[in-house]
N, C-alpha and C. Protein backbone atom coordinates (compact mmCIF):
# COMPACT_ATOMS: atom_id res chain seq x y z
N UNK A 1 29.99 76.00 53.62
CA UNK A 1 28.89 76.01 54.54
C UNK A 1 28.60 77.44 55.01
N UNK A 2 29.64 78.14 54.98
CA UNK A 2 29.33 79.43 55.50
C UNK A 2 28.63 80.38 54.59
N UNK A 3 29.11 80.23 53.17
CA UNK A 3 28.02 80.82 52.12
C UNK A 3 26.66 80.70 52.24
N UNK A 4 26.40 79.19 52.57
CA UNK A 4 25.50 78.87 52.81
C UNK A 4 24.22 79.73 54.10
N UNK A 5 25.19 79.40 55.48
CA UNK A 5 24.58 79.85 55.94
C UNK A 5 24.30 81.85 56.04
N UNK A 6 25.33 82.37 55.33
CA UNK A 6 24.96 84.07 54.97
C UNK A 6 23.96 83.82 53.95
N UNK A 7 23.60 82.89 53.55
CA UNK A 7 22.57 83.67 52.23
C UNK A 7 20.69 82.89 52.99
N UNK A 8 21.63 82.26 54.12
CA UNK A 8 19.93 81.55 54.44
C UNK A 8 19.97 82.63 55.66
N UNK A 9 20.72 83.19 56.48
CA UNK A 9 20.27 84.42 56.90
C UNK A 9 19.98 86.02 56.04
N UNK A 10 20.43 86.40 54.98
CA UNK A 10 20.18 87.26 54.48
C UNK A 10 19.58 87.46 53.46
N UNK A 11 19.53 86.20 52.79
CA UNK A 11 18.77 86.03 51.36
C UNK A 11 19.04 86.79 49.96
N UNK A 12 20.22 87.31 50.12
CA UNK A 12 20.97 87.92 49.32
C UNK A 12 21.15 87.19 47.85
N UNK A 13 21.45 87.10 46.90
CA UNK A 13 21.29 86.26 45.90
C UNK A 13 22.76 86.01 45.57
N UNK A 14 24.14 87.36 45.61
CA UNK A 14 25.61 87.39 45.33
C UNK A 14 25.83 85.83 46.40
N UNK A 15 25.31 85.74 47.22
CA UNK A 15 26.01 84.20 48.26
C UNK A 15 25.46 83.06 47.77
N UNK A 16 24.40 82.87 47.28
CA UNK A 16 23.62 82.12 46.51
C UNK A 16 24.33 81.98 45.21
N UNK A 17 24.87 82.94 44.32
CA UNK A 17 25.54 82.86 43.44
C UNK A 17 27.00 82.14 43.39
N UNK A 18 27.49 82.93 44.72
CA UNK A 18 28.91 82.05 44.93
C UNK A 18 29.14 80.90 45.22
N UNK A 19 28.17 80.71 45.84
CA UNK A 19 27.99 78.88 46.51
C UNK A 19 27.54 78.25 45.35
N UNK A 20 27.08 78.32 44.26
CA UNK A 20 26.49 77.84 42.98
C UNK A 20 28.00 77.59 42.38
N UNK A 21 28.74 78.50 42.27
CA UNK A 21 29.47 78.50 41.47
C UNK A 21 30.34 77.48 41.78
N UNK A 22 31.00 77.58 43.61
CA UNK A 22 31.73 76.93 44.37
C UNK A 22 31.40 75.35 43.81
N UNK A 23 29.93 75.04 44.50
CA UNK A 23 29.33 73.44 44.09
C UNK A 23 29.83 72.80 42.55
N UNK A 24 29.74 74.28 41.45
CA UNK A 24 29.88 73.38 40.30
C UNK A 24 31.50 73.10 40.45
N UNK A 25 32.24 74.17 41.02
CA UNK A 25 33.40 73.27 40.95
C UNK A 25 34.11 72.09 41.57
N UNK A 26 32.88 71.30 42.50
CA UNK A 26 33.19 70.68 42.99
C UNK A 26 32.89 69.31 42.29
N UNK A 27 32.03 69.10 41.12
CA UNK A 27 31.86 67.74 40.26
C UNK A 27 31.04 66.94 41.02
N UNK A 28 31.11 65.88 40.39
CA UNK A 28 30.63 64.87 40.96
C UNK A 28 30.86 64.58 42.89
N UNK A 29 29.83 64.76 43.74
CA UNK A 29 29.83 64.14 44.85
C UNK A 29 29.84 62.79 45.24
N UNK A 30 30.71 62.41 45.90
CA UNK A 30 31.12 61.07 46.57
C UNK A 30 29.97 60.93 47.48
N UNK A 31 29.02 59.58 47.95
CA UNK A 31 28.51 59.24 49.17
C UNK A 31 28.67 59.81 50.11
N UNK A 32 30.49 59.66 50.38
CA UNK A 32 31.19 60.18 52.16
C UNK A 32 31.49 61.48 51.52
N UNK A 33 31.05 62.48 50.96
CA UNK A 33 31.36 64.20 50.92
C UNK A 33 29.83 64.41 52.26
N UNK A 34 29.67 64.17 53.18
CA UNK A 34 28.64 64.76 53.46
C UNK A 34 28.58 66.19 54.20
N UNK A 35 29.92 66.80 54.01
CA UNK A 35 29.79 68.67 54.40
C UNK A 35 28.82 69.17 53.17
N UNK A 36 29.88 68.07 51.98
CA UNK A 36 29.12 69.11 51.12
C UNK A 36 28.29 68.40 50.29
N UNK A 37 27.32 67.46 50.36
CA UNK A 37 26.07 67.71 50.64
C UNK A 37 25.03 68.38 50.87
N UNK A 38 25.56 68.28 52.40
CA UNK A 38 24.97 69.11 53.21
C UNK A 38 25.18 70.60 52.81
N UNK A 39 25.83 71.15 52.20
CA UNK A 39 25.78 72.56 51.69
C UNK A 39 25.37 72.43 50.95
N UNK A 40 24.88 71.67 49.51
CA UNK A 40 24.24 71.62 48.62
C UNK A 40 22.63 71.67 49.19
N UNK A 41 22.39 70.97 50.03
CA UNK A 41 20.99 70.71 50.22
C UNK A 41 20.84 71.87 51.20
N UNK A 42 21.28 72.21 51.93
CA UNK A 42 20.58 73.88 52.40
C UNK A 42 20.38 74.77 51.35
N UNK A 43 21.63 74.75 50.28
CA UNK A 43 21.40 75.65 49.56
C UNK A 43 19.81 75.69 48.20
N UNK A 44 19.60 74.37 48.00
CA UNK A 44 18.34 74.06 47.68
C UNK A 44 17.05 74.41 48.47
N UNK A 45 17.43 74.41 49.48
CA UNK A 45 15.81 74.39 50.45
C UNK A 45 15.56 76.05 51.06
N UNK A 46 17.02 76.83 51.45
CA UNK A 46 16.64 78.13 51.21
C UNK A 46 15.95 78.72 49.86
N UNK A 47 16.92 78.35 48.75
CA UNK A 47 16.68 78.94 47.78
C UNK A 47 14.85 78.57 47.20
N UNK A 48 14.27 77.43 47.58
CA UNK A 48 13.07 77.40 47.76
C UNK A 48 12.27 78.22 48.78
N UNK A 49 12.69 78.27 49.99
CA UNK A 49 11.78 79.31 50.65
C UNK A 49 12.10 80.89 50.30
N UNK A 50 13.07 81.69 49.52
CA UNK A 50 13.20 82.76 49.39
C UNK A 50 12.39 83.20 47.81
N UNK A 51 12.15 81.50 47.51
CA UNK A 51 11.62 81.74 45.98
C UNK A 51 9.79 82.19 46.08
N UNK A 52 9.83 81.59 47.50
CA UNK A 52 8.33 81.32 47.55
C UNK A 52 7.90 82.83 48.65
N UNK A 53 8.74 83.00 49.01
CA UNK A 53 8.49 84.21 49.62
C UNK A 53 8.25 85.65 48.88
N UNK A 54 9.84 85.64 48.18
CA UNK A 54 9.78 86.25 47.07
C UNK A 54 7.94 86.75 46.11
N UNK A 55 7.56 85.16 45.71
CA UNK A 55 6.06 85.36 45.30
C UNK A 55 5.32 85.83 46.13
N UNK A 56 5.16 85.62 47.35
CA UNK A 56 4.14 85.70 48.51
C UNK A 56 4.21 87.72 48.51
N UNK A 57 5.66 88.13 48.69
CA UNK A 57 5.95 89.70 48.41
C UNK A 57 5.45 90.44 47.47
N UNK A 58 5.35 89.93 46.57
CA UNK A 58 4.74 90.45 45.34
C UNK A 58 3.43 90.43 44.92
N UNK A 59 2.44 89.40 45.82
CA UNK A 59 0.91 89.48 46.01
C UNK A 59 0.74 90.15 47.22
N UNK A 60 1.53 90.84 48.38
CA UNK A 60 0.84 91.49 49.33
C UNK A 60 1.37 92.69 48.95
């Protein structure tokens, strides 16, 4: 969760990377995992707003 939350404050991509990596080693999610879930799905919804920002940077 904490990867998580350094890369949705900094937008850095190395924390984004590590938490990617972390998730795959975690396999298959159980129902009752809901920390990590929940770190999966922040890490989806930043990585959408930094994607879209990202574009938005590059047209202004």
């Amino acid at each position: 969760m904490q990867l998580g939350m350094m890369y949705a404050a900094t937008g850095d991509d190395r924390f984004a990377a590590n938490l990617h990596q972390l998730i795959d080693d975690w396999g298959e999610l159980k129902t009752t995992y809901r920390k990590k879930k929940n770190a999966v799905y922040l890490l989806e919804q930043f990585e959408k707003y930094y994607a879209t920002a990202k574009k938005i940077k590059k047209i202004v």
